[in-house]
N, C-alpha and C. Protein backbone atom coordinates (compact mmCIF):
# COMPACT_ATOMS: atom_id res chain seq x y z
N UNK A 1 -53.40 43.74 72.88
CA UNK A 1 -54.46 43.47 71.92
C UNK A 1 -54.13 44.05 70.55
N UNK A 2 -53.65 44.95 70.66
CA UNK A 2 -53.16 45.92 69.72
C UNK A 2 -52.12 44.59 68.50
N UNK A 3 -51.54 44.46 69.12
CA UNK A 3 -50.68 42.92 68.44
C UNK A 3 -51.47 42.08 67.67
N UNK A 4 -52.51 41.96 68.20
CA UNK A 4 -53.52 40.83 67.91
C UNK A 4 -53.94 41.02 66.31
N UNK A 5 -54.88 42.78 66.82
CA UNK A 5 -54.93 43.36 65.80
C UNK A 5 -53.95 43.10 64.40
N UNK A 6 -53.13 43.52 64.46
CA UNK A 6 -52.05 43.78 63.38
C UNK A 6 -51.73 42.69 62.81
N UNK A 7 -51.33 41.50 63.37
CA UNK A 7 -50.84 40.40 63.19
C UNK A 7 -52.53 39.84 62.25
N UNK A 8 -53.26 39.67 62.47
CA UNK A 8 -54.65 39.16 61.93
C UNK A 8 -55.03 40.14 60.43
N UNK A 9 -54.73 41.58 60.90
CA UNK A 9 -55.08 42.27 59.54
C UNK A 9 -54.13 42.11 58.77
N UNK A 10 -52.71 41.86 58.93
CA UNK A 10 -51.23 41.86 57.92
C UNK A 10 -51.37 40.75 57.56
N UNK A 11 -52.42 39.56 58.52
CA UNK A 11 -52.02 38.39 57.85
C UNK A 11 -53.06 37.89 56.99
N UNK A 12 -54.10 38.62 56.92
CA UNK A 12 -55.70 38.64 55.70
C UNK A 12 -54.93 39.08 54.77
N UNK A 13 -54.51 40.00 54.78
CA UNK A 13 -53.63 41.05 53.69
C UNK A 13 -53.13 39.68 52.83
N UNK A 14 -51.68 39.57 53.48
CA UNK A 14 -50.85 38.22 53.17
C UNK A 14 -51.33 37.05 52.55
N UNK A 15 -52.40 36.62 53.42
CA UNK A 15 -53.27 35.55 52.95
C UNK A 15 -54.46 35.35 51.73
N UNK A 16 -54.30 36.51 51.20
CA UNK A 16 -55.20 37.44 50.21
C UNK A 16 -54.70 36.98 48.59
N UNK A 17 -53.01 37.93 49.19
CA UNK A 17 -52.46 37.93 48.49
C UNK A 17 -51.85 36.29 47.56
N UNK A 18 -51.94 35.55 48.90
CA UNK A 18 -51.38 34.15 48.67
C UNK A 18 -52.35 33.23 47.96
N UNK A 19 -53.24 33.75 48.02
CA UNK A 19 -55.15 32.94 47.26
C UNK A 19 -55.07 33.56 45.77
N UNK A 20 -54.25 34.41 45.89
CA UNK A 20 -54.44 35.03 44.55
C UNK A 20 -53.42 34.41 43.55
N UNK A 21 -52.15 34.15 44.05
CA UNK A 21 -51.09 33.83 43.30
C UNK A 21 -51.38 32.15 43.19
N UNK A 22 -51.83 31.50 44.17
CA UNK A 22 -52.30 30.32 43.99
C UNK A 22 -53.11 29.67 42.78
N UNK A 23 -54.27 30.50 42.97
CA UNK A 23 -55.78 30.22 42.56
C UNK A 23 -56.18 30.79 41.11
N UNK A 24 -55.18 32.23 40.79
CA UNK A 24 -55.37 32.33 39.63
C UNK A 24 -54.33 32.37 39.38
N UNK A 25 -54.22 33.23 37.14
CA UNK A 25 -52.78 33.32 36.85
C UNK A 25 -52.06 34.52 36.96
N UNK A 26 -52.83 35.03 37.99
CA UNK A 26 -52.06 36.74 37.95
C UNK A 26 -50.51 36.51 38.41
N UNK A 27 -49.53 36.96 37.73
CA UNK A 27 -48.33 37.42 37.99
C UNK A 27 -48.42 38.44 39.20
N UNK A 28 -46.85 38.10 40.36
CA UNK A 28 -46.80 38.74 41.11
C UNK A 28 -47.01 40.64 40.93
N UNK A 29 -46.25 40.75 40.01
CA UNK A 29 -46.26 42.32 39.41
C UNK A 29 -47.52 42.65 39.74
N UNK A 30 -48.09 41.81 38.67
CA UNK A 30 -49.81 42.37 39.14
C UNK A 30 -50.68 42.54 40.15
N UNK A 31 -50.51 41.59 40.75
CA UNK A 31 -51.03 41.84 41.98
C UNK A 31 -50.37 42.12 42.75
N UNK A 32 -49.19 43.36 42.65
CA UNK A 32 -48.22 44.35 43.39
C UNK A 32 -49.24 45.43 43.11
N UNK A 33 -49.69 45.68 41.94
CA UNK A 33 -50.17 46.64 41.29
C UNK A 33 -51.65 46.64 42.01
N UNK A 34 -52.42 45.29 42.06
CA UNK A 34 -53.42 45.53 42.55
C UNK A 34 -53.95 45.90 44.22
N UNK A 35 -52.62 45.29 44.32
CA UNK A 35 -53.09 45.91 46.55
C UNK A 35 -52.47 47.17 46.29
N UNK A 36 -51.56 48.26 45.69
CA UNK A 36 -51.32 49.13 45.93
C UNK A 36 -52.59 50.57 45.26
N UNK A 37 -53.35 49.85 44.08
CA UNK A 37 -54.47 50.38 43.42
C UNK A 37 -55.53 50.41 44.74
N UNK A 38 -55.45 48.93 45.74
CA UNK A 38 -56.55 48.78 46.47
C UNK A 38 -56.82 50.06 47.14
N UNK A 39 -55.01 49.90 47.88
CA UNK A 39 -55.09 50.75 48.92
C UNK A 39 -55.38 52.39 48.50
N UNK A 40 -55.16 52.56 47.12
CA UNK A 40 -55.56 53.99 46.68
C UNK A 40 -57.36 54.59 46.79
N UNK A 41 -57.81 53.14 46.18
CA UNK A 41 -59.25 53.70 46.37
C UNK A 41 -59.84 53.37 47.21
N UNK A 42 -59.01 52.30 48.17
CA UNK A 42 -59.73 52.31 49.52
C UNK A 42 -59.30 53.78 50.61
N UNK A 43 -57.94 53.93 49.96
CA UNK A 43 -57.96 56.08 50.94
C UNK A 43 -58.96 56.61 50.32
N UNK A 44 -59.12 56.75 49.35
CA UNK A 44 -60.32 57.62 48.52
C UNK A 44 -61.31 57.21 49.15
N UNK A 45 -61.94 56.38 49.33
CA UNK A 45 -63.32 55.98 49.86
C UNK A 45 -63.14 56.17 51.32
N UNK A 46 -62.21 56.43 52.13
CA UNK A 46 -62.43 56.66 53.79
C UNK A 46 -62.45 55.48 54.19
N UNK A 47 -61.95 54.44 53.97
CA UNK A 47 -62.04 53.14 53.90
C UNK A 47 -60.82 52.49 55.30
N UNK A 48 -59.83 53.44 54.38
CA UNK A 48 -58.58 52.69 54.72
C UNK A 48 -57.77 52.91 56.16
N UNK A 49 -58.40 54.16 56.25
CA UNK A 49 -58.22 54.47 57.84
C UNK A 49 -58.42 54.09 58.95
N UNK A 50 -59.89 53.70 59.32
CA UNK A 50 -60.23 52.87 60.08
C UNK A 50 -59.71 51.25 60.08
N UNK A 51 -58.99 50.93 59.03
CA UNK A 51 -58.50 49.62 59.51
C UNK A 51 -57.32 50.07 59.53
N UNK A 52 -56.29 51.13 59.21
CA UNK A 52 -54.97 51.30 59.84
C UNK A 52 -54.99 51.93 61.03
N UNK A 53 -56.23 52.41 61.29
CA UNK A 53 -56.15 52.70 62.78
C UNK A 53 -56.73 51.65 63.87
N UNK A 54 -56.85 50.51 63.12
CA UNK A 54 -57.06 49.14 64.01
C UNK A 54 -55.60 48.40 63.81
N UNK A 55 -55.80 48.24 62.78
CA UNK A 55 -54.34 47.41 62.78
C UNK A 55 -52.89 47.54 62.67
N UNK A 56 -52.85 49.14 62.53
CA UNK A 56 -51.35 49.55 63.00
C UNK A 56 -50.46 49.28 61.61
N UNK A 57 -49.20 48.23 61.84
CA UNK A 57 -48.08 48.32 61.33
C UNK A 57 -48.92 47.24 60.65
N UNK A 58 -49.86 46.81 61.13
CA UNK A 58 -50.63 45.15 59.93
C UNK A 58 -51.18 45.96 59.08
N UNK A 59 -51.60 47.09 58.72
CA UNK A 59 -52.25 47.53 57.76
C UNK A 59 -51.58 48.66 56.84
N UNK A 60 -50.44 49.26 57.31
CA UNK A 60 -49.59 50.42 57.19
C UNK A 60 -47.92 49.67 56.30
N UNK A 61 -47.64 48.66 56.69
CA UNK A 61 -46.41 48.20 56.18
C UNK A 61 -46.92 47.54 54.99
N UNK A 62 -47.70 46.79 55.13
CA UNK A 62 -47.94 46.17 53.14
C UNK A 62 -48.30 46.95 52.06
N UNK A 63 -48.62 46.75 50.89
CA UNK A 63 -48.65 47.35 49.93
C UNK A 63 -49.68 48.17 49.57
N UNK A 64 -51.03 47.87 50.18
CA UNK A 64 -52.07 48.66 50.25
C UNK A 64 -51.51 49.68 50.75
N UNK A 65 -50.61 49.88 52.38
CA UNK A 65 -50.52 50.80 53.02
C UNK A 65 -49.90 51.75 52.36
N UNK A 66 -49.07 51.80 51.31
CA UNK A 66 -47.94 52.28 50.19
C UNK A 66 -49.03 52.74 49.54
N UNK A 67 -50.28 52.39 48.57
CA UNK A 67 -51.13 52.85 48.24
C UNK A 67 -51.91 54.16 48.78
N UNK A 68 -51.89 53.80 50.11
CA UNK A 68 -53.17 54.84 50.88
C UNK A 68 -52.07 56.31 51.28
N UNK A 69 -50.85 55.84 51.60
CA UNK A 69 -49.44 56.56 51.45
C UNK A 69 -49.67 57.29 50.15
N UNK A 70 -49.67 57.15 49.51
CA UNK A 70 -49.81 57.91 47.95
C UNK A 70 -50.60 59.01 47.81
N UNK A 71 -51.96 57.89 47.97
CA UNK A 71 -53.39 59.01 48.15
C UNK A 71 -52.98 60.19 49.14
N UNK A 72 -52.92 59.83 49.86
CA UNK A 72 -52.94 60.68 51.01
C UNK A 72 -51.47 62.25 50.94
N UNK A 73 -50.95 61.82 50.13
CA UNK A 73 -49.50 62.86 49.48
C UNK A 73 -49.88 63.42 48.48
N UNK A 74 -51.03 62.91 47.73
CA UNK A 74 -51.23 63.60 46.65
C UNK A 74 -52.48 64.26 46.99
N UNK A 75 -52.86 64.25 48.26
CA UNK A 75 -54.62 64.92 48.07
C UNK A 75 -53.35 66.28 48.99
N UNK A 76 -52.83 66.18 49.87
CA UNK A 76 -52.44 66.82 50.44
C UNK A 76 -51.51 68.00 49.26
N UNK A 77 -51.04 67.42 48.49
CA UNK A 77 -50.09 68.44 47.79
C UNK A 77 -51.24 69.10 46.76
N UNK A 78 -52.11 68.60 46.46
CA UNK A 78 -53.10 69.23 45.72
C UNK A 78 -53.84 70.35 46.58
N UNK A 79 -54.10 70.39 47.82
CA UNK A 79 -54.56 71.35 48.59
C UNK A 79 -53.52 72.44 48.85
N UNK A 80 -52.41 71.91 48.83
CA UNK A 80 -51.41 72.81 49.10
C UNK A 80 -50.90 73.58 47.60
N UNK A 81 -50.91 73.00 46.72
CA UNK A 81 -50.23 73.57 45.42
C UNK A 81 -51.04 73.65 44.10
N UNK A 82 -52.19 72.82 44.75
CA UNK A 82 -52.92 72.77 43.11
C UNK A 82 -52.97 71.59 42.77
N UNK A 83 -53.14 71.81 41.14
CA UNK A 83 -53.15 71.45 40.05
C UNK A 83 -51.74 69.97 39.92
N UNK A 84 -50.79 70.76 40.26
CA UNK A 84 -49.29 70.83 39.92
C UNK A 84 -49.12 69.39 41.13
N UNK A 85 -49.82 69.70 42.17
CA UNK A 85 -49.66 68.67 43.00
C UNK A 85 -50.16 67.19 43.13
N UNK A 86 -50.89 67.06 41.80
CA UNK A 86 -51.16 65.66 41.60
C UNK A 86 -49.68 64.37 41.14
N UNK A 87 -48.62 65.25 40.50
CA UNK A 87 -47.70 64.91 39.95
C UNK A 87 -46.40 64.81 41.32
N UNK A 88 -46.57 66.08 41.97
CA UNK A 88 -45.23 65.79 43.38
C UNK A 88 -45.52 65.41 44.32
N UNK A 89 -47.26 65.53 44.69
CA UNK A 89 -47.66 64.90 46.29
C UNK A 89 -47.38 63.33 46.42
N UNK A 90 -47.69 62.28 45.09
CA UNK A 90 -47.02 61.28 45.99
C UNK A 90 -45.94 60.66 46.31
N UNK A 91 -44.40 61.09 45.64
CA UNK A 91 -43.97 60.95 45.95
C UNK A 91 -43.05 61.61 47.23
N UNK A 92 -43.25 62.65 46.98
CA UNK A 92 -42.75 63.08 48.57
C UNK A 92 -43.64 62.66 49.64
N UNK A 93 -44.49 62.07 49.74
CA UNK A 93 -45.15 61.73 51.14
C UNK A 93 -44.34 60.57 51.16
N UNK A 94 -44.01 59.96 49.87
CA UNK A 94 -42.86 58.34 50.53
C UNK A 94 -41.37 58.29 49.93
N UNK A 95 -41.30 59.69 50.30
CA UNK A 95 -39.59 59.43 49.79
C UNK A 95 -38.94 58.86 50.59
N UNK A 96 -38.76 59.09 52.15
CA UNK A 96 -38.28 58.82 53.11
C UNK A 96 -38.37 56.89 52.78
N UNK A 97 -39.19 56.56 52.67
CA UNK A 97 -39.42 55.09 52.48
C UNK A 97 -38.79 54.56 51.01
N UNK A 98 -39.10 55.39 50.38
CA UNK A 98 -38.31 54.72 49.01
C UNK A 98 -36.98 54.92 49.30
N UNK A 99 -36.67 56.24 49.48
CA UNK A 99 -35.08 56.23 49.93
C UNK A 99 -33.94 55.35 50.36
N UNK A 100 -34.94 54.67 51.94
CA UNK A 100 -34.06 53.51 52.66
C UNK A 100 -34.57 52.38 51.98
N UNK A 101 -35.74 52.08 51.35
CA UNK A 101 -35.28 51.01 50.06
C UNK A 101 -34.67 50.98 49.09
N UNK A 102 -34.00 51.89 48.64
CA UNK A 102 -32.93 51.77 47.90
C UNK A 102 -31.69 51.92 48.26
N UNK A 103 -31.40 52.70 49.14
CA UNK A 103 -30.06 52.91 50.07
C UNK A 103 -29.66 51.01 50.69
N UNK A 104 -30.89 50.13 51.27
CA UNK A 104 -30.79 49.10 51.56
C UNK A 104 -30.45 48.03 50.70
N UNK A 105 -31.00 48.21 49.38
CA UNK A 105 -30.72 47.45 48.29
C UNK A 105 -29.14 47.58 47.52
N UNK A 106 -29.07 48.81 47.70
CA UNK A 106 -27.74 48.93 47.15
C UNK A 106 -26.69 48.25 48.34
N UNK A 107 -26.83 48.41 49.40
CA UNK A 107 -25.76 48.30 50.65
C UNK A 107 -25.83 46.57 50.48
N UNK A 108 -26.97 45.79 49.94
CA UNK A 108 -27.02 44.02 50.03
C UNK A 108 -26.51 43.72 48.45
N UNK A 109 -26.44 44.53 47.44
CA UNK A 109 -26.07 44.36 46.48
C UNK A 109 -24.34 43.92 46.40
N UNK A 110 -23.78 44.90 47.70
CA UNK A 110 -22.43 45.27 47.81
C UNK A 110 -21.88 43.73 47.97
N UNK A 111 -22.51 43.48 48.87
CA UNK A 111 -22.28 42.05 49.85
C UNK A 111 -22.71 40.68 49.34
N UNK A 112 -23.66 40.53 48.09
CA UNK A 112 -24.53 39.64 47.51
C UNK A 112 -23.97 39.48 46.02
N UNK A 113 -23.78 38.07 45.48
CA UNK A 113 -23.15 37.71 44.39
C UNK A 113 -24.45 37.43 43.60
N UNK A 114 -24.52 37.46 42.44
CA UNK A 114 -25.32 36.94 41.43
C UNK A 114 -25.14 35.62 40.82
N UNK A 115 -25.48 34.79 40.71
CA UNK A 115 -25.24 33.40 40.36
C UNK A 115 -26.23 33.00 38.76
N UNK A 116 -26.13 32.29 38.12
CA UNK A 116 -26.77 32.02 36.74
C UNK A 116 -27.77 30.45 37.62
N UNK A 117 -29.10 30.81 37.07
CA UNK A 117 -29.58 29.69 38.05
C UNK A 117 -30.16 28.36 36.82
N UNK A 118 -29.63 27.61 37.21
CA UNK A 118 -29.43 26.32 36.35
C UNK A 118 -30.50 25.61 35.81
């Protein structure tokens, strides 16, 4: 069931996202910007938990989840350090993740030609 879950919430997410790029003129950027804003003030509001604790990797792998990832590094480094920790908590809660996205990007870069597109 758990599957069910995930697959249905990743794919509202998805399907969200796809109504948006459709229907209006927001540029992708932007509405990169806006599910990852979502997912910030939906951690802030207590929001965001209860549907990543329904939907797992459907609610945790998209861009909101990167959002609530943030919140959640920066409330933590602020309890732990202060002030000072609004600036380092979020990215160390997702270095590990930015890391192997860039370690991955570079390793397809190696292997991947650039072409001039016509």
């Amino acid at each position: 069931m758990e599957y069910i879950y995930a697959f249905a919430i990743g794919g509202a997410l998805c399907a969200a996202g796809q109504l948006l790029i459709d229907k209006t003129a927001l540029t992708p950027a932007r509405i990169l910007v806006l599910y990852v804003t979502a997912g910030v003030i939906m951690s802030a509001a207590g929001i965001y938990e209860p549907i990543k604790d329904l939907g797992g990797a459907g609610a945790s792998v998209p861009l909101t989840g990167f959002g609530d990832l943030l919140a959640k590094g920066v409330r933590t480094a602020v309890d732990e350090k202060g002030f000072i920790g609004i600036f380092s908590g979020g990215l160390t809660s997702c270095a590990a993740g930015l890391t192997a996205a860039m370690t991955f990007a570079f390793a397809a870069s190696l292997f991947a030609r650039s072409r001039q597109k016509m």
